[in-house]
PDB file of N, CA and C in Angstrom:
ATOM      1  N   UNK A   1     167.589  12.105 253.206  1.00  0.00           N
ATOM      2  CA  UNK A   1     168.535  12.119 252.110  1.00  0.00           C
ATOM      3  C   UNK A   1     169.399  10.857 252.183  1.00  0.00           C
ATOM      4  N   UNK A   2     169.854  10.327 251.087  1.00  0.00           N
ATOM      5  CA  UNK A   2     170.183   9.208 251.188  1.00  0.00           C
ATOM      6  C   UNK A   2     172.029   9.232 251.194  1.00  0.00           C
ATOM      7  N   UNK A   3     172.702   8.118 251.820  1.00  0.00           N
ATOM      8  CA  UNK A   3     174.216   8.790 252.351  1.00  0.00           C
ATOM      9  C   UNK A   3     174.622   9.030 250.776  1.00  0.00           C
ATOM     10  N   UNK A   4     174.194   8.437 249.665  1.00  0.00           N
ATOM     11  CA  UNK A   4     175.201   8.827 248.523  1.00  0.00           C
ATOM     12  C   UNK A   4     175.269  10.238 247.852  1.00  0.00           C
ATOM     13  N   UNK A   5     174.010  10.673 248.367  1.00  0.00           N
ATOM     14  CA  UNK A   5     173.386  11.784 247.892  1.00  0.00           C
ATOM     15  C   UNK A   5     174.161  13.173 248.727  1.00  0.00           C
ATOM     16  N   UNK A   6     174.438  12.747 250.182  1.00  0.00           N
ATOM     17  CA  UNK A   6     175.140  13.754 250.525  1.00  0.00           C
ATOM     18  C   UNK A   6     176.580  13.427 250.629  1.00  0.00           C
ATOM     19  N   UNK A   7     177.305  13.035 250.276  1.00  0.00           N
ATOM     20  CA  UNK A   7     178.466  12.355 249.604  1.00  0.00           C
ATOM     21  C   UNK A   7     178.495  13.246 248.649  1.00  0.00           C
ATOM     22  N   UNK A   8     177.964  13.099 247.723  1.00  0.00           N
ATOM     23  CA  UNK A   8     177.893  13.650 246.321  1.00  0.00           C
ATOM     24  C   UNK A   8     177.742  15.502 246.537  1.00  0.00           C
ATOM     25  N   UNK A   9     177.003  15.911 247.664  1.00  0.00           N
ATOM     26  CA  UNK A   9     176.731  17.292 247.766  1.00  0.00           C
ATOM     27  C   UNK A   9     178.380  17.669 248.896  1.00  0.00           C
ATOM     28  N   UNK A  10     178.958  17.354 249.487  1.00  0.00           N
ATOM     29  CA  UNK A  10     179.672  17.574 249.545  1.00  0.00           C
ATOM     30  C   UNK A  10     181.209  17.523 249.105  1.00  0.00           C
ATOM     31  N   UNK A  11     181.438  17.977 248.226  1.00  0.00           N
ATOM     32  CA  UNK A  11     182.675  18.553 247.353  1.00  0.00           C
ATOM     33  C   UNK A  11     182.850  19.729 247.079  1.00  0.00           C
ATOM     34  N   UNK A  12     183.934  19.646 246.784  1.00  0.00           N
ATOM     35  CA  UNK A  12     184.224  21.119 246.263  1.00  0.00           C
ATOM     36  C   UNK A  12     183.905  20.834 244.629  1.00  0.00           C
ATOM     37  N   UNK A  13     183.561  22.180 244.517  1.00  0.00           N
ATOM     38  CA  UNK A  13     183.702  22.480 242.888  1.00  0.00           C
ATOM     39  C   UNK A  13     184.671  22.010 241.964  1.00  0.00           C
ATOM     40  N   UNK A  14     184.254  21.285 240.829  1.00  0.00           N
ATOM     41  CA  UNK A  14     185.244  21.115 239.851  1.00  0.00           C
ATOM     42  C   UNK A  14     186.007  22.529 239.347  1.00  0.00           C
ATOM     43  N   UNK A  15     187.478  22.356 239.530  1.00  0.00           N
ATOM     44  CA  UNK A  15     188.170  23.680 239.038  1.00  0.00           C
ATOM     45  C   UNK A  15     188.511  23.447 237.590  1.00  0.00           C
ATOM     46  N   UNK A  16     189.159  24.668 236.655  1.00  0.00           N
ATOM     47  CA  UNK A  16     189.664  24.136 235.462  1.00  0.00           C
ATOM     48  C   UNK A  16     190.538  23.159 235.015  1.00  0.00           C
ATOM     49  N   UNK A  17     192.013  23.027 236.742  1.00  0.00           N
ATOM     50  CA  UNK A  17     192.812  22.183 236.588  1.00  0.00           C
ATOM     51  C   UNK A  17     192.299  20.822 236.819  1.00  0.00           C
ATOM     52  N   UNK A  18     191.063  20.731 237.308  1.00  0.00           N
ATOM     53  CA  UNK A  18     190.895  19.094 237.635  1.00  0.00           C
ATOM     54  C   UNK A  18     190.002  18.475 236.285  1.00  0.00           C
ATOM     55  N   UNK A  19     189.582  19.706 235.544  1.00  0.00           N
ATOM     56  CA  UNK A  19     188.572  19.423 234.121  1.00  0.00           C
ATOM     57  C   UNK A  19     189.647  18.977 233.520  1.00  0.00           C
ATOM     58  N   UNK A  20     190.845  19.622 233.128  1.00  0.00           N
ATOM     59  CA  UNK A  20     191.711  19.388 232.455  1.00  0.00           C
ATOM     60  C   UNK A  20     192.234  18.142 232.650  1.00  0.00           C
ATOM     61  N   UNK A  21     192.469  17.473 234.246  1.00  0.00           N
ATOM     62  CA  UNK A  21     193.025  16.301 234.370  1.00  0.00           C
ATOM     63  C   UNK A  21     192.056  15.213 233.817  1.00  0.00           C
ATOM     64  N   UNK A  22     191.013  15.339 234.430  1.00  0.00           N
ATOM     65  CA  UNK A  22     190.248  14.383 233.670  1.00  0.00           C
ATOM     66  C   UNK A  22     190.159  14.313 231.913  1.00  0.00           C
ATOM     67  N   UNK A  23     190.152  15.276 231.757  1.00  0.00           N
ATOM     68  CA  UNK A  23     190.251  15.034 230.146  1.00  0.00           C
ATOM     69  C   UNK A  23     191.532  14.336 229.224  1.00  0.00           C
ATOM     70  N   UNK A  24     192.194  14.805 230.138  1.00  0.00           N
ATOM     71  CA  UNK A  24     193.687  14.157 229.905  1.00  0.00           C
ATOM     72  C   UNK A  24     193.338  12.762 230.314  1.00  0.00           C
ATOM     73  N   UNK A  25     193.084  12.405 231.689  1.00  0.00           N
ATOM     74  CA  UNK A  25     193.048  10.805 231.760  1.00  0.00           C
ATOM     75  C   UNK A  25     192.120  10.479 230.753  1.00  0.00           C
ATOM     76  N   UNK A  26     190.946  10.484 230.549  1.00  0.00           N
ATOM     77  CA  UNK A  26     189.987  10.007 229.666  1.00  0.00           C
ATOM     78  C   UNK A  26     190.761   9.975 228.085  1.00  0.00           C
ATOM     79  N   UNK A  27     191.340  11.000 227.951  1.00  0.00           N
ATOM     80  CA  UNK A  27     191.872  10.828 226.080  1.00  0.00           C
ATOM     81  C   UNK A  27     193.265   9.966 226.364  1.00  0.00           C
ATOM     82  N   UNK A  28     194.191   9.815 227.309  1.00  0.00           N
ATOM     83  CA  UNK A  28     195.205   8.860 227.286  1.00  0.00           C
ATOM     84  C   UNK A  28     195.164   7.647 226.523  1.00  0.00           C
ATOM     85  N   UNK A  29     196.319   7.408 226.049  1.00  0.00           N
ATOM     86  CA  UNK A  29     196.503   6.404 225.146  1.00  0.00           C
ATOM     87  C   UNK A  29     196.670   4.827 226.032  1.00  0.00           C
ATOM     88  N   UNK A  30     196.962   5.199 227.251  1.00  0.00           N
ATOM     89  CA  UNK A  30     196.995   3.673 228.272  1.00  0.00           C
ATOM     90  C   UNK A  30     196.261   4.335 229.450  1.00  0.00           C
ATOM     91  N   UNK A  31     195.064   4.219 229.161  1.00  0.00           N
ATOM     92  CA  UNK A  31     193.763   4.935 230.134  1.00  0.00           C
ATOM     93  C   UNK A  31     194.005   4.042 231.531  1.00  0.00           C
ATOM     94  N   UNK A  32     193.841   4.576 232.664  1.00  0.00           N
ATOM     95  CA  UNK A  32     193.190   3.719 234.069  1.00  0.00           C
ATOM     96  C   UNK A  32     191.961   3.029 233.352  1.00  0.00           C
ATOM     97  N   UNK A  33     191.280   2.350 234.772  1.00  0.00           N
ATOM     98  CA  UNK A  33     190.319   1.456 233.819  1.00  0.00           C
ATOM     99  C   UNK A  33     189.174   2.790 234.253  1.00  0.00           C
ATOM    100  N   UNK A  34     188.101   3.066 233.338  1.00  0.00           N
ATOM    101  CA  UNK A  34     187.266   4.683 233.220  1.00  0.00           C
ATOM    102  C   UNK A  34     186.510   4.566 234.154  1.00  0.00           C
ATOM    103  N   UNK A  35     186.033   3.581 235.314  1.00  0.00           N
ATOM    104  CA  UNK A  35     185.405   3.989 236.253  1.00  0.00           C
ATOM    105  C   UNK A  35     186.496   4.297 237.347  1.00  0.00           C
ATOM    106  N   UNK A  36     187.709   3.975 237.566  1.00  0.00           N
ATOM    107  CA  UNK A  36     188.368   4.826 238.370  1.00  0.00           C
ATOM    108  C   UNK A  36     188.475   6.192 238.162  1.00  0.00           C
ATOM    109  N   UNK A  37     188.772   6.567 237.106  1.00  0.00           N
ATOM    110  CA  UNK A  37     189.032   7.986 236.800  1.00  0.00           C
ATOM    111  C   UNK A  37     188.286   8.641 237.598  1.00  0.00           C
ATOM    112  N   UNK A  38     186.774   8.808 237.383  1.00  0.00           N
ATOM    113  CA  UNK A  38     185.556   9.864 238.198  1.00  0.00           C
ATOM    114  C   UNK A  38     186.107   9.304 239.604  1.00  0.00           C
ATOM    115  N   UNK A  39     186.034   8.066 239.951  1.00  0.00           N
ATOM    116  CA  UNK A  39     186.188   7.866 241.300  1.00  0.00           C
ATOM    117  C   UNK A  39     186.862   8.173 242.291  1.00  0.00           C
ATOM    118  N   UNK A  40     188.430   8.538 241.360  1.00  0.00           N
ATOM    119  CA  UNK A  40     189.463   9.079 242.157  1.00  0.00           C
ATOM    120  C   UNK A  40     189.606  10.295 242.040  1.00  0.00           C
ATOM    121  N   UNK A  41     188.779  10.916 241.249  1.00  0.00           N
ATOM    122  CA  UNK A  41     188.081  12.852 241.141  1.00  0.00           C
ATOM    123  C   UNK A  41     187.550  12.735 242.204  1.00  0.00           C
ATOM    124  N   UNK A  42     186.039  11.941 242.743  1.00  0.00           N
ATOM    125  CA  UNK A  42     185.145  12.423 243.850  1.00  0.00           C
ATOM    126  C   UNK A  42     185.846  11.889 244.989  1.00  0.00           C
ATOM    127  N   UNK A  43     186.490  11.188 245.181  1.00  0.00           N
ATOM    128  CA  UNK A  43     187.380  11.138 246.028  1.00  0.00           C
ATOM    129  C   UNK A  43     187.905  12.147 246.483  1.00  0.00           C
ATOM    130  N   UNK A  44     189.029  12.591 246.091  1.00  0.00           N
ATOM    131  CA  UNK A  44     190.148  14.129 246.167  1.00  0.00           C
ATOM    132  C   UNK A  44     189.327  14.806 246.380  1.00  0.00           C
ATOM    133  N   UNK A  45     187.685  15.256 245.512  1.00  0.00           N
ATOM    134  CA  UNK A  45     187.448  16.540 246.069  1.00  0.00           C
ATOM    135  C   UNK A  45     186.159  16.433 247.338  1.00  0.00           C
ATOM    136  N   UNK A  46     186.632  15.072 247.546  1.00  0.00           N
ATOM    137  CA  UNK A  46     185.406  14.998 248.801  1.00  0.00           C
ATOM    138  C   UNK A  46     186.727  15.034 249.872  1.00  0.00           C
ATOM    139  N   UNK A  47     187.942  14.578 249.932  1.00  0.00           N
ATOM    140  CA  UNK A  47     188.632  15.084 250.979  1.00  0.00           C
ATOM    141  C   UNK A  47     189.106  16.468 251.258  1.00  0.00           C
ATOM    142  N   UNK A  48     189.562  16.614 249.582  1.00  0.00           N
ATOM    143  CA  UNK A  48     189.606  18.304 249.654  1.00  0.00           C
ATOM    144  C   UNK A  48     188.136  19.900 250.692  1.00  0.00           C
ATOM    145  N   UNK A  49     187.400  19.040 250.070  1.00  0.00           N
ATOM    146  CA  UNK A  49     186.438  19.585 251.103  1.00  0.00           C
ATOM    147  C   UNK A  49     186.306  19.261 252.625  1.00  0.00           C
ATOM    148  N   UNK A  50     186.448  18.325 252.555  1.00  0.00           N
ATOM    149  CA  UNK A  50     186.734  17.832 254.307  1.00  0.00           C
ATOM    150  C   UNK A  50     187.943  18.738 255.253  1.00  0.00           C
ATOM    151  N   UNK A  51     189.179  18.298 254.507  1.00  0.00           N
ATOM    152  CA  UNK A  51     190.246  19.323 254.770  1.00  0.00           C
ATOM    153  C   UNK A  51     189.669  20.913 254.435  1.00  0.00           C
ATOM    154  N   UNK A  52     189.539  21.780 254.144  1.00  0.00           N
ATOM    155  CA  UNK A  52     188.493  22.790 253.692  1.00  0.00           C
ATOM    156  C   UNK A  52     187.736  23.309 255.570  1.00  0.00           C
ATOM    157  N   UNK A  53     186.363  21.939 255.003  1.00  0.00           N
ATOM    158  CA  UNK A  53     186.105  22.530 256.674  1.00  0.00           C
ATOM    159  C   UNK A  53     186.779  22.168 257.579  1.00  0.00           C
ATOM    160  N   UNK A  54     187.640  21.843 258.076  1.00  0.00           N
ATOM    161  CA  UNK A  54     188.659  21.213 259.189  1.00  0.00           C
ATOM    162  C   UNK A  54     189.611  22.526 259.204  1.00  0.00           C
ATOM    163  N   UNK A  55     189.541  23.307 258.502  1.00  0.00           N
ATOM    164  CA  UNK A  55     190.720  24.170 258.466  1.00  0.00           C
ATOM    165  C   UNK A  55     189.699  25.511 259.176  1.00  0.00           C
ATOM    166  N   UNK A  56     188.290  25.618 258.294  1.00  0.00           N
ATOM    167  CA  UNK A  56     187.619  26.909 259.235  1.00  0.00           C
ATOM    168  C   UNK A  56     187.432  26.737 260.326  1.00  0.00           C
ATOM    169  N   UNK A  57     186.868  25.360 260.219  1.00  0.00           N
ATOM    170  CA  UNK A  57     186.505  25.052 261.710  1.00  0.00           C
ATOM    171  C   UNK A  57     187.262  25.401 263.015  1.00  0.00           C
ATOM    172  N   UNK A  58     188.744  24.971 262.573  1.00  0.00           N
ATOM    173  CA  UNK A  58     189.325  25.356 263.572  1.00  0.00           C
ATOM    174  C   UNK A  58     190.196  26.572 264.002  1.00  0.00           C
ATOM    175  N   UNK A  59     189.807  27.307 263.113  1.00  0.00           N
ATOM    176  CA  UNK A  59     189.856  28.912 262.826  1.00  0.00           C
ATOM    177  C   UNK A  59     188.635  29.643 263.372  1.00  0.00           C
ATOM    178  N   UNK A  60     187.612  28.885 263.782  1.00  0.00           N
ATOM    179  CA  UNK A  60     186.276  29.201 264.087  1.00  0.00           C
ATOM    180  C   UNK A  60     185.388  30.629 263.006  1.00  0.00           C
ATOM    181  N   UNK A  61     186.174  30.183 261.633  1.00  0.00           N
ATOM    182  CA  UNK A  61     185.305  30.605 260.979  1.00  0.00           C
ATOM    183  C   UNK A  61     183.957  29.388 259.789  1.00  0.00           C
ATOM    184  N   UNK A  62     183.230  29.619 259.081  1.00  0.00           N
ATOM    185  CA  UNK A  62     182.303  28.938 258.459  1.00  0.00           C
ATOM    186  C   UNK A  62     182.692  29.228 257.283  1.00  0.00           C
ATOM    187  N   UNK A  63     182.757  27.788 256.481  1.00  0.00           N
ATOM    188  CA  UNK A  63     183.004  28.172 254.861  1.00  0.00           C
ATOM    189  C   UNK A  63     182.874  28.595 253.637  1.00  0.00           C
TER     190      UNK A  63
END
């Protein structure tokens, strides 16, 4: 598997509040430039998942 590929498989799920943010950034009237937007989504929810397992882990449960 190639590293982007599991990059990409690990995140968390898009929730409603982060659909919503993005939609909001994307329709803004003084937009970021639009390839940040996704970028700083898979970002957050690739740490969000990291933090996630870091938290069972050391609870010694599985997520």
């Amino acid at each position: 598997m190639r590293r982007n590929q599991k990059r990409i498989l690990q995140l968390i799920h898009l929730s409603l509040a982060e659909i919503r943010r993005l939609i909001t950034r994307l329709a803004d009237r003084r937009p970021a430039p639009v390839d940040h937007i996704p970028h700083w989504s898979t970002w957050r929810r690739r740490r969000q998942h990291q933090a996630r397992t870091s938290h069972y882990k050391r609870r010694g449960h599985s997520p």
